[in-house]
Protein backbone atom coordinates (compact mmCIF):
# COMPACT_ATOMS: atom_id res chain seq x y z
CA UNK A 1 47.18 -40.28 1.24
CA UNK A 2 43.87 -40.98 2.72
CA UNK A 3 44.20 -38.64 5.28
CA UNK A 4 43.86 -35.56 3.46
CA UNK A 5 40.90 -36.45 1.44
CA UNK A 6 39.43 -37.50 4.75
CA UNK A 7 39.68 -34.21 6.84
CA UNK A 8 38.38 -32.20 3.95
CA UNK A 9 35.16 -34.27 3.42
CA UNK A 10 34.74 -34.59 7.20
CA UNK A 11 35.70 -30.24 7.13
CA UNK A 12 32.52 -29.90 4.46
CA UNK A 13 30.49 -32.12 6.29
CA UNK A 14 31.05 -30.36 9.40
CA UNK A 15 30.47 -26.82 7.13
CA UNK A 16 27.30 -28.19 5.79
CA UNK A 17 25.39 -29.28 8.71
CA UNK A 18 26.33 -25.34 10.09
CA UNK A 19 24.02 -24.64 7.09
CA UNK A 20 21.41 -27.10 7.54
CA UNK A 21 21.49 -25.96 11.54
CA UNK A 22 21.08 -22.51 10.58
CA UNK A 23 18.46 -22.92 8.21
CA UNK A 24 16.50 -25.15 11.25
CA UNK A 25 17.45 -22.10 13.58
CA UNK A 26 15.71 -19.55 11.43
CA UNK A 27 12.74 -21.67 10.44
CA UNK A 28 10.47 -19.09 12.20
CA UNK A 29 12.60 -16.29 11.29
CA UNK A 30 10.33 -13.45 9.25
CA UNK A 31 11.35 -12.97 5.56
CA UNK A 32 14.64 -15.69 6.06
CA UNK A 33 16.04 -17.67 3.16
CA UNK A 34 17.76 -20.95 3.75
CA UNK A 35 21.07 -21.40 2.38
CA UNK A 36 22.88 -24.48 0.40
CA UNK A 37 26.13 -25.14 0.89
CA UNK A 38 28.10 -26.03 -2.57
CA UNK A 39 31.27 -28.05 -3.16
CA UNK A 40 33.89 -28.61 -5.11
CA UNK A 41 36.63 -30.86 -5.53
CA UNK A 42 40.35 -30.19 -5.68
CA UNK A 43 43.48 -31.32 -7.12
CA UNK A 44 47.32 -30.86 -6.25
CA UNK A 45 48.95 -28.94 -8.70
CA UNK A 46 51.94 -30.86 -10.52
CA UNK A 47 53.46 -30.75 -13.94
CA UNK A 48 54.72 -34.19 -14.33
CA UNK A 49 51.36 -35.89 -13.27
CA UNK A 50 49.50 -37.22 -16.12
CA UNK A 51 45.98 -35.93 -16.58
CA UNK A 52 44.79 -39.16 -16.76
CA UNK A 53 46.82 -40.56 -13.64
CA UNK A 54 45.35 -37.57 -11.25
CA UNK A 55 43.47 -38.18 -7.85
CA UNK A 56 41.84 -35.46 -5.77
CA UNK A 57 43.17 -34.61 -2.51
CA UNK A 58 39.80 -33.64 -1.36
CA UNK A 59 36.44 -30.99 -1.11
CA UNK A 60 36.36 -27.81 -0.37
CA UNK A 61 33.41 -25.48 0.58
CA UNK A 62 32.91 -23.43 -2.65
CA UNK A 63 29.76 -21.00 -1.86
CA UNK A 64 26.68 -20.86 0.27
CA UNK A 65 23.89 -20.43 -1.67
CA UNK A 66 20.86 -18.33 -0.32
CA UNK A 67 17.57 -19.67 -2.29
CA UNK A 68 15.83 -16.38 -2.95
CA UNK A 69 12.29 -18.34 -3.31
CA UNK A 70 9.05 -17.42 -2.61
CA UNK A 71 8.22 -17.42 1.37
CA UNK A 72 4.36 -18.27 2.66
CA UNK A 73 2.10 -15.10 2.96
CA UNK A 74 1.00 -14.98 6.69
CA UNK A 75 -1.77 -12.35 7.38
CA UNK A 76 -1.57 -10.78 10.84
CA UNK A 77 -4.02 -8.13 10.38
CA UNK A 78 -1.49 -5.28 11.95
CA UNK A 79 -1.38 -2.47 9.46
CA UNK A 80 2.77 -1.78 10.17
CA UNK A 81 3.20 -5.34 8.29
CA UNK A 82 4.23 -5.34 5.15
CA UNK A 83 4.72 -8.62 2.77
CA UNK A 84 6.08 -8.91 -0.85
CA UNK A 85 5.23 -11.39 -2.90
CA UNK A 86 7.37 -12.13 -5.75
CA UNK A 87 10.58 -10.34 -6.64
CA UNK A 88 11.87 -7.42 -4.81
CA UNK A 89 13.94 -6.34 -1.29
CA UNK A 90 12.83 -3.58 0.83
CA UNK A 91 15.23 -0.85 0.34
CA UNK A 92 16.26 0.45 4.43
CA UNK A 93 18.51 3.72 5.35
CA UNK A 94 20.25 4.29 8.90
CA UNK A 95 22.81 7.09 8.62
CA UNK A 96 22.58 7.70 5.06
CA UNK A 97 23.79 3.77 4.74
CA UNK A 98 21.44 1.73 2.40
CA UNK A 99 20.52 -2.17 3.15
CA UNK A 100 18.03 -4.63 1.76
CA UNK A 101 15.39 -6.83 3.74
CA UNK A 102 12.40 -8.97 2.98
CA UNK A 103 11.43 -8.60 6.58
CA UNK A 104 8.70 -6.31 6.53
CA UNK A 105 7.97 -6.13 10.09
CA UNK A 106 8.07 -2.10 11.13
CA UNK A 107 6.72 0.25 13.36
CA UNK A 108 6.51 4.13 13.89
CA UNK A 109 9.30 6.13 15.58
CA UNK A 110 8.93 9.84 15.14
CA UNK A 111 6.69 9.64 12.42
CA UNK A 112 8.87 7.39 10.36
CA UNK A 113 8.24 3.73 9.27
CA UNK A 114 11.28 1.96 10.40
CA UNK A 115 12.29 -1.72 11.77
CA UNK A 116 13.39 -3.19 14.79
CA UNK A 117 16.73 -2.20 14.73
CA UNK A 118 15.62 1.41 13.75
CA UNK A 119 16.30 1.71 10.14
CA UNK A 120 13.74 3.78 7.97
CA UNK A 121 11.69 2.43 5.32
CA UNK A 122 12.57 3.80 1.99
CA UNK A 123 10.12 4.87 -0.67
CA UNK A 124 8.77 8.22 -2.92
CA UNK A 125 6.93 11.49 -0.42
CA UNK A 126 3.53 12.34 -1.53
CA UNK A 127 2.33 16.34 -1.43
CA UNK A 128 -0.50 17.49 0.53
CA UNK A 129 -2.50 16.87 -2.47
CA UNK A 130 -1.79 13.13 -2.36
CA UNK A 131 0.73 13.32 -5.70
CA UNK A 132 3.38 11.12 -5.39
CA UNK A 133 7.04 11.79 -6.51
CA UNK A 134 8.68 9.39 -8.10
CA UNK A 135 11.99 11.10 -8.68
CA UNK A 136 13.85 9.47 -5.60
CA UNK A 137 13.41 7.54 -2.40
CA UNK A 138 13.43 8.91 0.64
CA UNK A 139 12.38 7.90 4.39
CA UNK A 140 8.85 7.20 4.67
CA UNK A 141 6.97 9.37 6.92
CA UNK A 142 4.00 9.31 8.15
CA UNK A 143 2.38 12.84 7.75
CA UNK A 144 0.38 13.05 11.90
CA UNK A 145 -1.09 17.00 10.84
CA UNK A 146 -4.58 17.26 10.22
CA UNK A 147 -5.86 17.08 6.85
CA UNK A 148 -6.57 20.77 5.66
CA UNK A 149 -10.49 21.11 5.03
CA UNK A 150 -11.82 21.48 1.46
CA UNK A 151 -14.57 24.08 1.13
CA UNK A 152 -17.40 22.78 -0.73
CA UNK A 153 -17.75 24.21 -4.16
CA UNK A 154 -20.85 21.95 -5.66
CA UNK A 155 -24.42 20.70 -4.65
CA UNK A 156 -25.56 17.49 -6.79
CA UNK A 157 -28.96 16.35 -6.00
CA UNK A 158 -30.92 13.77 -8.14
CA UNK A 159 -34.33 14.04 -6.86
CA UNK A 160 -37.97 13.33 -8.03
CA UNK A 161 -40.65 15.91 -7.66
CA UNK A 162 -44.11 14.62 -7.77
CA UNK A 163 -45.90 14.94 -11.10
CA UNK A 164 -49.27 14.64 -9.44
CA UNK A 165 -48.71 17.48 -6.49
CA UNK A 166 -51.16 20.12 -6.56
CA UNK A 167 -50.03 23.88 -6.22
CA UNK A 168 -49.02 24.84 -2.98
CA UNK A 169 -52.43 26.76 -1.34
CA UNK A 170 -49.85 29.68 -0.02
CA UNK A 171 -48.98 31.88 -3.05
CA UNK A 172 -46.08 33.98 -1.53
CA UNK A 173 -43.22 31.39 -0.27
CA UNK A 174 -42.03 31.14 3.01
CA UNK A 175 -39.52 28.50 4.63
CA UNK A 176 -41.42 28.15 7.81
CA UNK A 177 -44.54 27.65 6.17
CA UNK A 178 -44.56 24.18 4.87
CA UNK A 179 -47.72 25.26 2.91
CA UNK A 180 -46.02 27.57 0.80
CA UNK A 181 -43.89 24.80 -1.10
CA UNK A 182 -44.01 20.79 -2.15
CA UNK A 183 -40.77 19.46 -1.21
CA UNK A 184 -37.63 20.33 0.67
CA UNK A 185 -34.44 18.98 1.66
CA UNK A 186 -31.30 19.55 3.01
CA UNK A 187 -27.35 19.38 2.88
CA UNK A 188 -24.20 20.23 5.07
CA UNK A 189 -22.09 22.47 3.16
CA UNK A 190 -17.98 23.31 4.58
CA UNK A 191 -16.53 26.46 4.27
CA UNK A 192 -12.46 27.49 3.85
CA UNK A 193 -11.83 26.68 7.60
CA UNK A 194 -13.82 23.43 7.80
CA UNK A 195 -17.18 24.91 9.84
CA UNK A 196 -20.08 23.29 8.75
CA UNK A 197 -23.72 24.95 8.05
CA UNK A 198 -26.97 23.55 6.60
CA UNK A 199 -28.33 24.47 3.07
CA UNK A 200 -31.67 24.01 2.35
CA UNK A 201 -33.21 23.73 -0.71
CA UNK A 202 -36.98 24.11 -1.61
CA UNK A 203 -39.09 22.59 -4.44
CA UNK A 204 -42.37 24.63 -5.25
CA UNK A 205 -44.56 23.74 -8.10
CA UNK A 206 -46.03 26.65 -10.38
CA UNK A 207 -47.26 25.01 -12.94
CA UNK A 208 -47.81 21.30 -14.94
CA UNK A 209 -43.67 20.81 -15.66
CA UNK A 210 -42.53 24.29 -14.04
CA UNK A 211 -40.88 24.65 -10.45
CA UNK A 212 -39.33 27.15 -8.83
CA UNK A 213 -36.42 26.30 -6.64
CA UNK A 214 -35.40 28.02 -3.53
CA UNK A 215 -32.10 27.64 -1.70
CA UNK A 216 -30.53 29.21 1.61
CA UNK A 217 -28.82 28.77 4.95
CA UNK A 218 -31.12 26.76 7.69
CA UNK A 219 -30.43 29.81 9.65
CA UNK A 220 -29.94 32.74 6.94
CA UNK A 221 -31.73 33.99 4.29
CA UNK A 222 -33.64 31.93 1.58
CA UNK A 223 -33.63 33.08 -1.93
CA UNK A 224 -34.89 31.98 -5.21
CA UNK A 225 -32.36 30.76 -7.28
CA UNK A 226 -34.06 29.76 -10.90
CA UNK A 227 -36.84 27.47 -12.05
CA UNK A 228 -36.84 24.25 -13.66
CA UNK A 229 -38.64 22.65 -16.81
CA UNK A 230 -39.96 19.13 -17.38
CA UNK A 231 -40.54 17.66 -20.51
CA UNK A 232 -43.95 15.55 -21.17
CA UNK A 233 -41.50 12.41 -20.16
CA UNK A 234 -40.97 13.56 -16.62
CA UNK A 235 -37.11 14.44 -17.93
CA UNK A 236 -35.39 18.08 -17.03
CA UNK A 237 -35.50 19.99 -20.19
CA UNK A 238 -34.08 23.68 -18.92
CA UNK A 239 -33.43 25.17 -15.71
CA UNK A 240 -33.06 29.39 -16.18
CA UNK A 241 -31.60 31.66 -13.10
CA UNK A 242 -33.53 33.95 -10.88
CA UNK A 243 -33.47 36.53 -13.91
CA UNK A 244 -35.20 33.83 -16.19
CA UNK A 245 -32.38 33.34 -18.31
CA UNK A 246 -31.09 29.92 -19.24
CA UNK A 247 -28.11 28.94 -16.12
CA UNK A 248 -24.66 29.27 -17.26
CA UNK A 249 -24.38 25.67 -17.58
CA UNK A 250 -27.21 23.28 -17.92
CA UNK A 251 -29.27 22.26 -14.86
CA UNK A 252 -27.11 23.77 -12.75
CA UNK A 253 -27.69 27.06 -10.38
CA UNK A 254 -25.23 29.50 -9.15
CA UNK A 255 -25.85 31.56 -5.52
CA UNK A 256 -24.04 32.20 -2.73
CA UNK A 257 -24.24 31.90 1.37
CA UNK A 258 -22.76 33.86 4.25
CA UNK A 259 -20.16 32.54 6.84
CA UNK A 260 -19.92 33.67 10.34
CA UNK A 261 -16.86 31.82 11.42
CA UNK A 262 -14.17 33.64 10.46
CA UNK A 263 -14.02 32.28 6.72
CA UNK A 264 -14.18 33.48 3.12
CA UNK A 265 -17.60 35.08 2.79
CA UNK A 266 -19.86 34.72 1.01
CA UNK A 267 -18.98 31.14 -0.06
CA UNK A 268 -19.97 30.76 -3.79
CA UNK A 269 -22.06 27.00 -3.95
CA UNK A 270 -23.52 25.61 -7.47
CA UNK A 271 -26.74 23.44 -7.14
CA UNK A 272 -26.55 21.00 -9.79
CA UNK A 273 -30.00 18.58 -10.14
CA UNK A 274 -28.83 16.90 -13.53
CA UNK A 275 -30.82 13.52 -13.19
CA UNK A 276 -34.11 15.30 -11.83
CA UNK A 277 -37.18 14.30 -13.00
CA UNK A 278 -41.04 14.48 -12.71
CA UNK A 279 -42.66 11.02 -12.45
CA UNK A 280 -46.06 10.45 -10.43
CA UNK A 281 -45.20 9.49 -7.12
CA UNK A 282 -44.28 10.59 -3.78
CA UNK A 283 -41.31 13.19 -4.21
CA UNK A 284 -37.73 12.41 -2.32
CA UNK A 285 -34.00 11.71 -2.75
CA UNK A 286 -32.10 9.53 -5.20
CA UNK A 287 -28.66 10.81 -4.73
CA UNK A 288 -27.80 13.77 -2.56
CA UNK A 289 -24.25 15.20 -2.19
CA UNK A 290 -21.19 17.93 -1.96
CA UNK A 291 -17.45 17.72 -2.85
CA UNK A 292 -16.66 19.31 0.69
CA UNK A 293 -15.27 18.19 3.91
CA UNK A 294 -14.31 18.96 7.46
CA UNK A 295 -10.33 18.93 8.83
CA UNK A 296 -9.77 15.45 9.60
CA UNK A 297 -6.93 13.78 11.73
CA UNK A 298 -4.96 10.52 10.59
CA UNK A 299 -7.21 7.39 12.18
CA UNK A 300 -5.40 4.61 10.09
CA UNK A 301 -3.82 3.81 7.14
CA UNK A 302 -2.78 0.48 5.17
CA UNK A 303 -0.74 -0.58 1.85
CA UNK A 304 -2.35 -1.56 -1.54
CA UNK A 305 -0.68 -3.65 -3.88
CA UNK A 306 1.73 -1.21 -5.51
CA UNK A 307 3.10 0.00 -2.23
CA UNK A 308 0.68 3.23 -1.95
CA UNK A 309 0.05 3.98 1.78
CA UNK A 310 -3.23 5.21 2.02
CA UNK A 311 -4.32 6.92 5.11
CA UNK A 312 -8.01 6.93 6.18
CA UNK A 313 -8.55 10.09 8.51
CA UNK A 314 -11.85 10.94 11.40
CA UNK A 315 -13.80 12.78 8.31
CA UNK A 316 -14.16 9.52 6.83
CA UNK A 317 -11.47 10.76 3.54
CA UNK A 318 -8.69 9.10 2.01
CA UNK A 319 -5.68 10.05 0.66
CA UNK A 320 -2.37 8.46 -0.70
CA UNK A 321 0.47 9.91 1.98
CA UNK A 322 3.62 7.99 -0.05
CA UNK A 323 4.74 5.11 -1.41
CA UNK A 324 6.80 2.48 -0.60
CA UNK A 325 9.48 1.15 -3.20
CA UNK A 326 11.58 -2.34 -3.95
CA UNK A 327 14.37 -2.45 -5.06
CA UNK A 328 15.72 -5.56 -7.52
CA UNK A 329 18.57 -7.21 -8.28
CA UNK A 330 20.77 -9.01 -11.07
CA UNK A 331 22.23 -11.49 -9.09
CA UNK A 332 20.60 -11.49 -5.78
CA UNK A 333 22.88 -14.15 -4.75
CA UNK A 334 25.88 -11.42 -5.22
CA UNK A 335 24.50 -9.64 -1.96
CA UNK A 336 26.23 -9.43 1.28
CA UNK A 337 24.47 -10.82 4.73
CA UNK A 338 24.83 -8.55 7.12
CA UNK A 339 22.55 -10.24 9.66
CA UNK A 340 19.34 -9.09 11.14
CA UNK A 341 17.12 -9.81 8.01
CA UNK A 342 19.66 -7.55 6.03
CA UNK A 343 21.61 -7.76 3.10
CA UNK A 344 24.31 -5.18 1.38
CA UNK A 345 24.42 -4.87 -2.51
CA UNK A 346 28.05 -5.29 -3.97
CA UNK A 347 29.94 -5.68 -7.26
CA UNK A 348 28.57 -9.36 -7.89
CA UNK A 349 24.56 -8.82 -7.21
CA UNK A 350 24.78 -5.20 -9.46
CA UNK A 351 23.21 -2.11 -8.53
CA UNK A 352 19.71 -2.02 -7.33
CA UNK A 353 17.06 -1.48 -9.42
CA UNK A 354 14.73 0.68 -7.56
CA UNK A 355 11.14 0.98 -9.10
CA UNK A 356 7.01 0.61 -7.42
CA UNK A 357 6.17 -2.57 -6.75
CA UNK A 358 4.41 -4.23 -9.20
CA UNK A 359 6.05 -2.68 -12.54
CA UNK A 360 8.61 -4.59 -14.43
CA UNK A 361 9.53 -7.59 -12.18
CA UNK A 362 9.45 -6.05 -8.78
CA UNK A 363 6.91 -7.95 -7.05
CA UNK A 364 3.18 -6.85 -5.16
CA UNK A 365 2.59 -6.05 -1.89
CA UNK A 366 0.38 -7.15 0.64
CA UNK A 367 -0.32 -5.00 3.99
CA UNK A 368 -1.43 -6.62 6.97
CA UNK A 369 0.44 -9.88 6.25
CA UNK A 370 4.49 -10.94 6.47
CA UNK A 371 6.27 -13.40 4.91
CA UNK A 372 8.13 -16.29 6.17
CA UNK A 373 11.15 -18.11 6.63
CA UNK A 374 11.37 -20.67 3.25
CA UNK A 375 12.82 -23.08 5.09
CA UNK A 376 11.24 -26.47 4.83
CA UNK A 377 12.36 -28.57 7.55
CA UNK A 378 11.15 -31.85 6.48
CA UNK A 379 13.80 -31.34 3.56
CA UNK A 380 16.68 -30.17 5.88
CA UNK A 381 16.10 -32.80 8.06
CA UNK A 382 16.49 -35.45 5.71
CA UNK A 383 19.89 -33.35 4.74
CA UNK A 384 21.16 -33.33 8.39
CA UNK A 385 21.00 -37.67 7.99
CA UNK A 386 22.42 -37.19 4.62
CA UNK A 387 25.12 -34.78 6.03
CA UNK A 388 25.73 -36.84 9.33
CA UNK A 389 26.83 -40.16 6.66
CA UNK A 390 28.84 -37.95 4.97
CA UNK A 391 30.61 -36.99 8.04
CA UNK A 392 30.54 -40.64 9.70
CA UNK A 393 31.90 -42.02 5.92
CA UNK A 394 35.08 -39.60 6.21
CA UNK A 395 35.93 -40.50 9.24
CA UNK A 396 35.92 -44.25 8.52
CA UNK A 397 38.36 -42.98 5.51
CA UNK A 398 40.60 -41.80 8.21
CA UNK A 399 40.19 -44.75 10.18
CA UNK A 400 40.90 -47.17 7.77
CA UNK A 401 44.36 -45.23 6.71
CA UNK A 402 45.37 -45.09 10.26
CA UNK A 403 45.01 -49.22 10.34
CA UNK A 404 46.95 -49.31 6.76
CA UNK A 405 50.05 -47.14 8.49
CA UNK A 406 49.72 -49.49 11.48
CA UNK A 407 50.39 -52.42 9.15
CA UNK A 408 53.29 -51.16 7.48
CA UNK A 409 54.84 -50.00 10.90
CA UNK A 410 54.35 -53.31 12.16
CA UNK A 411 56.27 -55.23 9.57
């Protein structure tokens, strides 16, 4: 009978342009994938009916397909956006219940990265040293302390000292006479509690190849720390300590400076001038440095490619404050929508395979940008006519078996 086969391809019509229209609706819809509704046809169930004598009675809806494919990259330039590109879900906790998104859209609630409905981005804690722990996930937060102040340790300076400078014409030396030496220069040095001072150093020729080298607080004391020896190349060859013996390691001198602040005093500081030399010409800087630094407070931070956050903070350092993670899946097409950009993982998409992005096949990231809906309306437009014959076509079926009845009542 007609009628059956008619109302089941006018029910999947109807069932397939609620796909197409929700595909349209969520054309704009961050991170979205469009669905495809699948059929099937069906058959009455009866033992004396020959196989090769049986007629459907019909279609029925058999899944909704979401196509997991690759979204455009949209950069926004907001450092809370988060896009992946290529395989992977954001993994999302709200009362110790896990989800799964693409929609990487997220801001900061009480230090935590979460989204708009207030679940918290999921991904391995990094120590105060920057290490990352890759053991589990947990909620990514954003560390707002200031970063603890490193007290500097180490001096490099790669200077040249001019081969061609006469002796200084004051024999004993003296920091406020600039008489008494050839060349000076100066660095800010940290201490444990982040309080800055300057060091100065002072060059003062003694002979062809030979200098003595000074160094001190701007404010304290200035002592001689060791000499150093040029070769007929204008290369260091030796630098020896205060006591004239060779420095504990090569080119490098040891001495120490007081703090007034409160800090660990005196601070132990090693002046290393590796890459020195003695060339005619004027004397001055080629690369000046220390490995210290003041407290800093978080300023900004952004995502590389393999999820690490890295935050930039006011003392112009870096460091890697976590990591976020993706998590995979066998059958993605196995996961539950739950709405909202989220999706559950059950028996049919497996368990999720939780890894940084980038290793195996989870995909990159890409901070500043999002990723949008892969819906491609010029193709589900085209489907809605497609669908709408579909529907029109059943309902002539109908229509045609109500005119047959009408004939056989009529005879």
């Amino acid at each position: 009978m007609g009628y059956q086969q008619g109302l089941s391809g006018i029910s999947g019509a109807a069932r397939d342009l609620d796909v197409i229209g929700n595909n349209v609706a969520n054309a704009n819809t961050i991170g979205f994938k469009q669905g495809v509704a699948r059929f099937s046809d069906m058959y009455a169930n009866s033992i004396a009916t020959a196989v090769n004598n049986q007629i459907g009675i019909g279609t029925r809806l058999a899944a909704v397909q979401q196509q997991f494919t690759q979204g455009g990259i949209m950069s926004t330039g907001r450092e809370l956006d988060i896009a992946i590109n290529g395989n992977g879900f954001f993994q999302m906790e709200s009362n110790g219940v896990l989800t799964y998104s693409r929609d990487g859209s997220f801001e900061m609630r009480d230090g935590y990265l979460v989204n708009f409905a207030g679940q918290r981005l999921m991904g391995y804690a990094a120590n105060a040293s920057g290490v990352v722990n890759t053991a589990s996930t947990v909620p990514l937060k954003i560390p707002m302390g200031n970063l603890p102040p490193k007290a500097t340790t180490s001096i490099t300076a790669g200077l040249n000292l001019n081969a061609q400078d006469a002796l200084p014409k004051t024999t004993p030396f003296a920091k406020d006479d600039s008489s008494s030496y050839n060349y000076a220069t100066s660095v800010p040095v940290y201490d444990s509690l982040g309080g800055s001072q300057d060091v100065n150093m002072y060059f003062v020729k003694t002979s062809a190849g030979n200098w003595d080298v000074y160094a001190g607080t701007a404010n304290g004391t200035i002592a001689r720390v060791g000499s150093a020896q040029f070769d007929t190349s204008g290369n260091l060859l030796t630098t020896t300590d205060a006591a004239g013996a060779p420095t504990a390691r090569p080119f490098a001198f040891n001495f120490t400076v007081p703090t007034t602040d409160g800090s660990a005093t005196p601070q132990p500081l090693t002046l290393d001038i590796a890459g020195t030399t003695q060339y005619g010409g004027k004397s001055g800087i080629n690369a000046l440095d220390q490995d210290g630094f003041e407290s800093g407070r978080l300023a900004s931070f952004s995502v590389d490619s393999d999820g690490m956050l890295i935050g930039t903070y006011t003392n112009k350092k870096t460091q890697v404050i976590g990591q976020v993670a993706l998590a995979t899946f066998a059958n993605p097409n196995g996961l539950m929508n739950l709405g909202n950009n989220q999706y559950a993982a059950t028996q049919v998409s497996g368990v999720p395979q939780v890894s940084a992005p980038g290793s195996t096949n989870h995909g990159s990231l890409q901070g500043g940008a999002l990723e949008a809906s892969n819906v491609d309306l010029t193709s589900e437009l085209v489907h809605m006519i497609s669908a709408q014959r579909n529907y029109q076509a059943n309902a002539q079926t109908i229509k045609t078996q109500q005119a047959i009845d009408n004939t056989l009542i009529n005879l």
